[in-house]
Structures are given as C-alpha cells and as structure tokens.
C-alpha atoms as a PDB file:
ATOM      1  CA  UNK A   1      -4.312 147.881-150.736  1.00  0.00           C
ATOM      2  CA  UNK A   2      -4.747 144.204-151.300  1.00  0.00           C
ATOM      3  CA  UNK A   3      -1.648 141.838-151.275  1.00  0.00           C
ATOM      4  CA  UNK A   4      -1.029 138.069-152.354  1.00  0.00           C
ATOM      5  CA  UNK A   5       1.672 136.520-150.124  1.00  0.00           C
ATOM      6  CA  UNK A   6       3.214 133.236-150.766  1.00  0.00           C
ATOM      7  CA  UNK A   7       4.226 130.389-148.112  1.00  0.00           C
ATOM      8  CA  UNK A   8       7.151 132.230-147.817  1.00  0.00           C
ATOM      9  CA  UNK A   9       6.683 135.501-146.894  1.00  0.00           C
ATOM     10  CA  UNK A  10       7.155 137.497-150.209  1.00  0.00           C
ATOM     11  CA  UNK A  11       4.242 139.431-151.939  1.00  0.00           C
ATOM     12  CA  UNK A  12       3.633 137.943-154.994  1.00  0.00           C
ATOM     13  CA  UNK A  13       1.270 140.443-155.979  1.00  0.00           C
ATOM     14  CA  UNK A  14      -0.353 143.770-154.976  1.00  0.00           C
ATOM     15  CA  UNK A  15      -3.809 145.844-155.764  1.00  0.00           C
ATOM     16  CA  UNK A  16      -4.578 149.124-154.435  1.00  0.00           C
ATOM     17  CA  UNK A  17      -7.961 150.773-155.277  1.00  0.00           C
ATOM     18  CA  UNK A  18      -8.104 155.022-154.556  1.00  0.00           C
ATOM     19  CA  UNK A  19     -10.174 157.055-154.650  1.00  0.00           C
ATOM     20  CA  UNK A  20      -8.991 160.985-155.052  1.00  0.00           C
ATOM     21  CA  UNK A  21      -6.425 162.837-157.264  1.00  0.00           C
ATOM     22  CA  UNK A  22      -3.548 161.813-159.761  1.00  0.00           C
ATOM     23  CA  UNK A  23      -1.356 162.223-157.248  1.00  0.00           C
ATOM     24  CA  UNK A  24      -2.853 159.607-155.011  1.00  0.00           C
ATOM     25  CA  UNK A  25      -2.924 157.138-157.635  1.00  0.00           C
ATOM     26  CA  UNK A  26       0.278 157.744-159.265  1.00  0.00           C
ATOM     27  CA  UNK A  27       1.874 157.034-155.300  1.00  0.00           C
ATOM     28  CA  UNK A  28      -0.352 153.824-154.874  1.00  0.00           C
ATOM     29  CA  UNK A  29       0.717 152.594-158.058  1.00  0.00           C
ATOM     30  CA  UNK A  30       4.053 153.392-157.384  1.00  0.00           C
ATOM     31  CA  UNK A  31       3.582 151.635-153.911  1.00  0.00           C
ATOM     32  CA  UNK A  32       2.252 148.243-155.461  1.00  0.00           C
ATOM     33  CA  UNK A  33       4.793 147.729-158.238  1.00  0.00           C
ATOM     34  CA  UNK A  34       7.760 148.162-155.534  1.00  0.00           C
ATOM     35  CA  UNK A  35       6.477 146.015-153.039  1.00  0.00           C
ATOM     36  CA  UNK A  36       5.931 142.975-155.393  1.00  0.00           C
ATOM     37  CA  UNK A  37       8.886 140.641-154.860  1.00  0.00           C
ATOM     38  CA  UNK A  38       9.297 142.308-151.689  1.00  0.00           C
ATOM     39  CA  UNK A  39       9.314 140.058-148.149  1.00  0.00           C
ATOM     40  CA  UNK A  40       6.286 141.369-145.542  1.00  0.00           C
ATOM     41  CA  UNK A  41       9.938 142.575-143.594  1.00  0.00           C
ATOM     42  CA  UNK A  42      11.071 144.627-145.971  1.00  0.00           C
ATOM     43  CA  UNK A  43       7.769 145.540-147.413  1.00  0.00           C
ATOM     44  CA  UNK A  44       7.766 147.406-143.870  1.00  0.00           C
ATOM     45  CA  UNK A  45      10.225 149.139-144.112  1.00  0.00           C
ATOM     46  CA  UNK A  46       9.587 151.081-147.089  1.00  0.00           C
ATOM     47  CA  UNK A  47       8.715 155.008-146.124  1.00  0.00           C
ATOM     48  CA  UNK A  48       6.366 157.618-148.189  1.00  0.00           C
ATOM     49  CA  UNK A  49       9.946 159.369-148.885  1.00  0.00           C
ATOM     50  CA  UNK A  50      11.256 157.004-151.587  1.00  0.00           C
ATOM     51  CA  UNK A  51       8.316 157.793-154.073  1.00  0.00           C
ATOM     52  CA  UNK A  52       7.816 161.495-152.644  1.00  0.00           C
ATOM     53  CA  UNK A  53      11.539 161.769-154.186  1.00  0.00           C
ATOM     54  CA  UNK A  54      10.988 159.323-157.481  1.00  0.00           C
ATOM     55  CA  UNK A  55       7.411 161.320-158.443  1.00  0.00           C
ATOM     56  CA  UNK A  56       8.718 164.544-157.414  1.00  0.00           C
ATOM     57  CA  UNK A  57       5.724 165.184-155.403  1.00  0.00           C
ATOM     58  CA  UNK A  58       4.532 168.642-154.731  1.00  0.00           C
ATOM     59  CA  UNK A  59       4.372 169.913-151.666  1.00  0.00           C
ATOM     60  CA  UNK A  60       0.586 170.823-151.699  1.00  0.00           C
ATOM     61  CA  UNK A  61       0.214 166.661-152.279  1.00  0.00           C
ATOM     62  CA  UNK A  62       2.642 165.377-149.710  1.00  0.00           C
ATOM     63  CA  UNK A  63      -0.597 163.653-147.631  1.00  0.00           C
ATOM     64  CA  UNK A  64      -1.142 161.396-150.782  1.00  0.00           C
ATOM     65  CA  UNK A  65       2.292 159.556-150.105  1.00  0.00           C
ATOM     66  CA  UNK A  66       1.382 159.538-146.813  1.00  0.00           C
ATOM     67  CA  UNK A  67      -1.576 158.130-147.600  1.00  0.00           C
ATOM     68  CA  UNK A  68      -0.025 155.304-149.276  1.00  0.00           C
ATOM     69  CA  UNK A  69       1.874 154.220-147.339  1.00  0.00           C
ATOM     70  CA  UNK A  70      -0.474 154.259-144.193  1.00  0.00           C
ATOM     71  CA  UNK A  71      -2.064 151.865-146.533  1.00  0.00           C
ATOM     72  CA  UNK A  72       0.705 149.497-146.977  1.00  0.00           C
ATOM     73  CA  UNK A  73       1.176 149.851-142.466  1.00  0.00           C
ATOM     74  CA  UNK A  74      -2.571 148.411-142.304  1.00  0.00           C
ATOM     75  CA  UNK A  75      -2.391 145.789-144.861  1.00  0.00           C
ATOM     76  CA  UNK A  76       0.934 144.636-143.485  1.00  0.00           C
ATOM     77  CA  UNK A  77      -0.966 144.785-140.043  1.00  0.00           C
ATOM     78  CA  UNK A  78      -4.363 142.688-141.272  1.00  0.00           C
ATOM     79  CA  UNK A  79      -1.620 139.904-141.823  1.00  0.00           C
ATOM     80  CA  UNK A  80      -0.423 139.510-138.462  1.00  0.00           C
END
C-alpha cells in the first residue's frame, strides 16, 4: 500500500498492489478508495470489520481483510 499525504496530514491518494485472490483485491481496493480524504488519524483507526461487513466476506477469506488492513498499520507506520 502506497499513500500520497499532503502538508496537512490527509491522504490525497492511495495505491495498493496484491498479489493473491479476488478477495484480497476486492478488500485492498476497498481499503484505498476509503482512506483517500482520510487524515493519517483517522486513517488509523479504520478496522478490517467495516469492509468484512460492506463485501460480505466469507468466512474461508476473513485473513484477506486482515491482510489489508495490516497493510494500511505498516504504511501508516513507514510515515512516522
């Protein structure tokens, strides 16, 4: 996951590149459109559950949510 953030704070844009099933992309994508607009604070706050619920993930394919959002934890990390 790759993020642009401004001088204030806010992402002004995300990328995610993944590897692995439809599942895994449809969460990362998911991920990267919410987040834009977002401020690195609330960015953080954001849990796998919200697009676990909105994707109706099964529950064979709960790690890819999990997955995305340990991605969004370490890119929000690299920047402090």
């Amino acid at each position: 996951l790759q993020l642009r953030v401004d001088d204030l704070g806010v992402i002004a844009e995300a990328r995610f590149k993944a590897y692995g099933c439809g599942w895994l992309i449809a969460c990362s994508s998911l991920l990267a459109e919410r987040i834009a607009g977002l401020t690195l604070a609330e960015a953080g706050r954001l849990r796998h559950h919200e697009w676990v619920e909105r994707l109706t993930v099964p529950p064979g394919k709960l790690h890819c949510a999990v997955l995305a959002e340990t991605a969004l934890q370490m890119a929000l990390r690299s920047l402090i």
